[in-house]
Protein backbone atom coordinates (compact mmCIF):
# COMPACT_ATOMS: atom_id res chain seq x y z
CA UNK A 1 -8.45 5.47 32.00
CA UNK A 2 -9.71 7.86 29.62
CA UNK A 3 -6.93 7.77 26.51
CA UNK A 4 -6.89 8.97 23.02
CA UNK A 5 -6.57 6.17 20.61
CA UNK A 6 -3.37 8.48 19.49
CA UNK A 7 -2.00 7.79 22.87
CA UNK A 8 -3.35 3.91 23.01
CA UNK A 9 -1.26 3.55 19.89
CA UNK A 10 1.85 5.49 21.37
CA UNK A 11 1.36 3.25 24.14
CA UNK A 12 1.22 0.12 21.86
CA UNK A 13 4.32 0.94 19.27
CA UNK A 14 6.40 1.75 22.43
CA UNK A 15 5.97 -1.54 23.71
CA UNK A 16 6.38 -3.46 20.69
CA UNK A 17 9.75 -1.16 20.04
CA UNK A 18 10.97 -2.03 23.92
CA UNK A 19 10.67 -5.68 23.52
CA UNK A 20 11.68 -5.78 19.83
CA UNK A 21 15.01 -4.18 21.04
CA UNK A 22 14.96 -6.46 24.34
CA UNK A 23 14.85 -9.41 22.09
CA UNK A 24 18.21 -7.86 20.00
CA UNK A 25 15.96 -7.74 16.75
CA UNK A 26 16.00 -5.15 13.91
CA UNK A 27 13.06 -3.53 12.51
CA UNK A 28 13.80 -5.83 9.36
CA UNK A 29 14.78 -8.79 11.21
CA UNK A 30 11.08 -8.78 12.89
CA UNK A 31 9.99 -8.27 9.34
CA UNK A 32 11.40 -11.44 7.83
CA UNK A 33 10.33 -13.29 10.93
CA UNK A 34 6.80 -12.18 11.19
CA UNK A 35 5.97 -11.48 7.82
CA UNK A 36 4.52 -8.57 7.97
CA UNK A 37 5.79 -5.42 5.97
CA UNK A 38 8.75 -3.23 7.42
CA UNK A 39 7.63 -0.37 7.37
CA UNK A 40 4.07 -0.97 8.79
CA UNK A 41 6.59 -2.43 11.43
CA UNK A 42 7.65 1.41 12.10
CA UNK A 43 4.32 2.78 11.68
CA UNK A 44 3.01 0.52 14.63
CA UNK A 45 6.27 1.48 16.74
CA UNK A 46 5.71 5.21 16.12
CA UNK A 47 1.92 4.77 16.62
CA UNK A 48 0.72 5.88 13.52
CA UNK A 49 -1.41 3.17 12.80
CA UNK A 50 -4.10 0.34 13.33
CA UNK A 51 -3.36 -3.57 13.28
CA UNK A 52 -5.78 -6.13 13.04
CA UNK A 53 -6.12 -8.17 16.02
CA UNK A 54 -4.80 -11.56 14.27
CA UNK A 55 -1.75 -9.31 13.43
CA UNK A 56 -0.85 -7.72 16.59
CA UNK A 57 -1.18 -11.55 18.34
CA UNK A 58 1.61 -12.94 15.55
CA UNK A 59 4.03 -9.94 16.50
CA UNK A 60 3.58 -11.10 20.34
CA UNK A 61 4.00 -14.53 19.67
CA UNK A 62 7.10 -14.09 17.15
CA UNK A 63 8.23 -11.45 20.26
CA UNK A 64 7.49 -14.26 22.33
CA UNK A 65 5.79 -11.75 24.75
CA UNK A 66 2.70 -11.87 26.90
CA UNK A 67 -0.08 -10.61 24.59
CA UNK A 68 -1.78 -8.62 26.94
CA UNK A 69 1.28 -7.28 28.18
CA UNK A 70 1.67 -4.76 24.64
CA UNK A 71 -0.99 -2.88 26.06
CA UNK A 72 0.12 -1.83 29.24
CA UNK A 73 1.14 1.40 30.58
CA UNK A 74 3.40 -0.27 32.79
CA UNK A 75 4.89 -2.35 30.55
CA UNK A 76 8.14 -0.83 31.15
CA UNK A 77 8.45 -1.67 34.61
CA UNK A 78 7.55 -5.28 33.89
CA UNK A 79 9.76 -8.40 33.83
CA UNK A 80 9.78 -8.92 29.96
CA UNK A 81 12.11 -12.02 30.33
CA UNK A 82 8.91 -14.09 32.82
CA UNK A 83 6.08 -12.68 30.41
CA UNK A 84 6.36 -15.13 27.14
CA UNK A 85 3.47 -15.47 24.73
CA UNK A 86 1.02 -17.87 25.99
CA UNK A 87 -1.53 -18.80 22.86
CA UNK A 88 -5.19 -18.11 23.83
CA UNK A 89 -8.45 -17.47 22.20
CA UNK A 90 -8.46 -13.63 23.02
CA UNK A 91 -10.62 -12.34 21.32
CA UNK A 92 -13.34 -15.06 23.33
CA UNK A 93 -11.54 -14.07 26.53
CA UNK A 94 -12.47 -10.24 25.15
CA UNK A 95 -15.73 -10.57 24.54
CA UNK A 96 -16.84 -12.63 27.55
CA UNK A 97 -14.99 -9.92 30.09
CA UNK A 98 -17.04 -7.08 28.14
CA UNK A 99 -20.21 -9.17 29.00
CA UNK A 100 -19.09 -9.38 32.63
CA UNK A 101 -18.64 -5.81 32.70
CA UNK A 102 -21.58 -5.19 30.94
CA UNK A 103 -23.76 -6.89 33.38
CA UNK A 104 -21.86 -5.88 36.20
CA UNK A 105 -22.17 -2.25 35.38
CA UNK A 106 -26.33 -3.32 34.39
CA UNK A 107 -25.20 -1.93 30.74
CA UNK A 108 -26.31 -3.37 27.55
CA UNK A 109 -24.39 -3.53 24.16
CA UNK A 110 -25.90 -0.36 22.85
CA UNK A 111 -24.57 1.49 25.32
CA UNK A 112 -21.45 0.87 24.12
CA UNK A 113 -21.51 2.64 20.60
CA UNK A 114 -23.35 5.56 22.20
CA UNK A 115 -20.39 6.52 24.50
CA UNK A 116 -17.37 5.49 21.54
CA UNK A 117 -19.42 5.85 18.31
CA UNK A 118 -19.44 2.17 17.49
CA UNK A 119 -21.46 0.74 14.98
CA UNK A 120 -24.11 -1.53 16.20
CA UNK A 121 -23.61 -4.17 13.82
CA UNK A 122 -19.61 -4.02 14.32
CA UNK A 123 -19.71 -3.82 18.30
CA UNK A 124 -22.45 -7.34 17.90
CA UNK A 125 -20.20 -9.08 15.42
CA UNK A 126 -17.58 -8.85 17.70
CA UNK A 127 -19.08 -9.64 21.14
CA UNK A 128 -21.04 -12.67 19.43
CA UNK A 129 -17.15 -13.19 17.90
CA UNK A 130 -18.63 -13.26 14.19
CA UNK A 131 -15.89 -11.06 13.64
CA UNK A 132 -12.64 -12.87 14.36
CA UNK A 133 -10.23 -10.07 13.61
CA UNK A 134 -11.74 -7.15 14.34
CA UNK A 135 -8.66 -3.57 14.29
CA UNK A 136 -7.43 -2.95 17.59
CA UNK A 137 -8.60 0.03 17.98
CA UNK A 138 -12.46 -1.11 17.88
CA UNK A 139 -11.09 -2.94 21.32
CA UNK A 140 -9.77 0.32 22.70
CA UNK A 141 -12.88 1.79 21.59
CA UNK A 142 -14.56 -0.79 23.93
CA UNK A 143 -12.34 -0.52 26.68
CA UNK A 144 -12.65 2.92 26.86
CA UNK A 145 -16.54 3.04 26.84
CA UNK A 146 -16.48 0.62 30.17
CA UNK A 147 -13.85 2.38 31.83
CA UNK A 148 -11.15 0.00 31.25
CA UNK A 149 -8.10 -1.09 29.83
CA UNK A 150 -7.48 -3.33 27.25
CA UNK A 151 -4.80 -5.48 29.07
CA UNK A 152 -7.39 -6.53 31.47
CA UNK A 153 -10.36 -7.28 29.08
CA UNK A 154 -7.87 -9.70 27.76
CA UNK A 155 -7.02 -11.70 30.29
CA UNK A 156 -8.86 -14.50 31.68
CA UNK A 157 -10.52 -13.73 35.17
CA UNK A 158 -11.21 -15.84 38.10
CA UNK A 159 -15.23 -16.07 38.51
């Protein structure tokens, strides 16, 4: 599980390029639609740079593509047409897995910023969702201290 947050990003753009292209869009078209600059658009394809959480859920919902799904490594095996965006509080759904794990693995939140070089302050603001769009790769940052991947901290689990 252990990635570079060059390769989470590869990882990321890839799947945002795949499903742009599966959805017969143009860099520009997803431009207009989203509203987010076009060439930031080919940044984030080429993964060459961050997006703010808030950000990276409006491409998936104007990709109409399951959220969690843009961080998968398997994405490309997946069924893109079954995985439309489903609107969720994610970042919640974030920091209550992270909790889970945290307890689970009898960790505490400054554990965290030891292992990733976190702030303090910007790993609490987060978990205690004071921060409500916190750069994606602060999550990876997470992920990656607990041994996990993104795509599952965001989904809701069964308890």
């Amino acid at each position: 599980m252990k990635e570079s947050c060059k390769d989470f990003f590869r990882v990321y753009g890839m799947n945002m390029r795949i499903t742009r292209e599966f959805r017969g869009l143009t860099l520009q078209q997803l431009a207009e639609i989203s509203g987010y600059n076009r060439e930031d658009l080919s940044t984030l394809e080429n993964g060459e740079h961050d997006i703010y959480m808030k950000n990276s859920i409006k491409i998936a919902k104007v990709l109409d593509i399951d959220y969690p799904m843009f961080f998968s490594r398997s994405f490309i095996d997946g069924d893109k047409e079954n995985q439309s965006f489903i609107q969720d509080d994610f970042l919640s759904i974030f920091a209550e897995n992270v909790h889970r794990e945290l307890k689970m693995k009898h960790r505490n939140q400054t554990s965290l910023q030891v292992g990733e070089h976190l702030d303090a302050s910007t790993i609490s603001r987060l978990l205690n969702q004071r921060n409500d769009n916190p750069v994606v790769s602060t999550l990876h940052r997470i992920a990656k201290s607990l041994d996990k991947d993104i795509e599952s901290l965001l989904r809701r689990t069964a308890l």
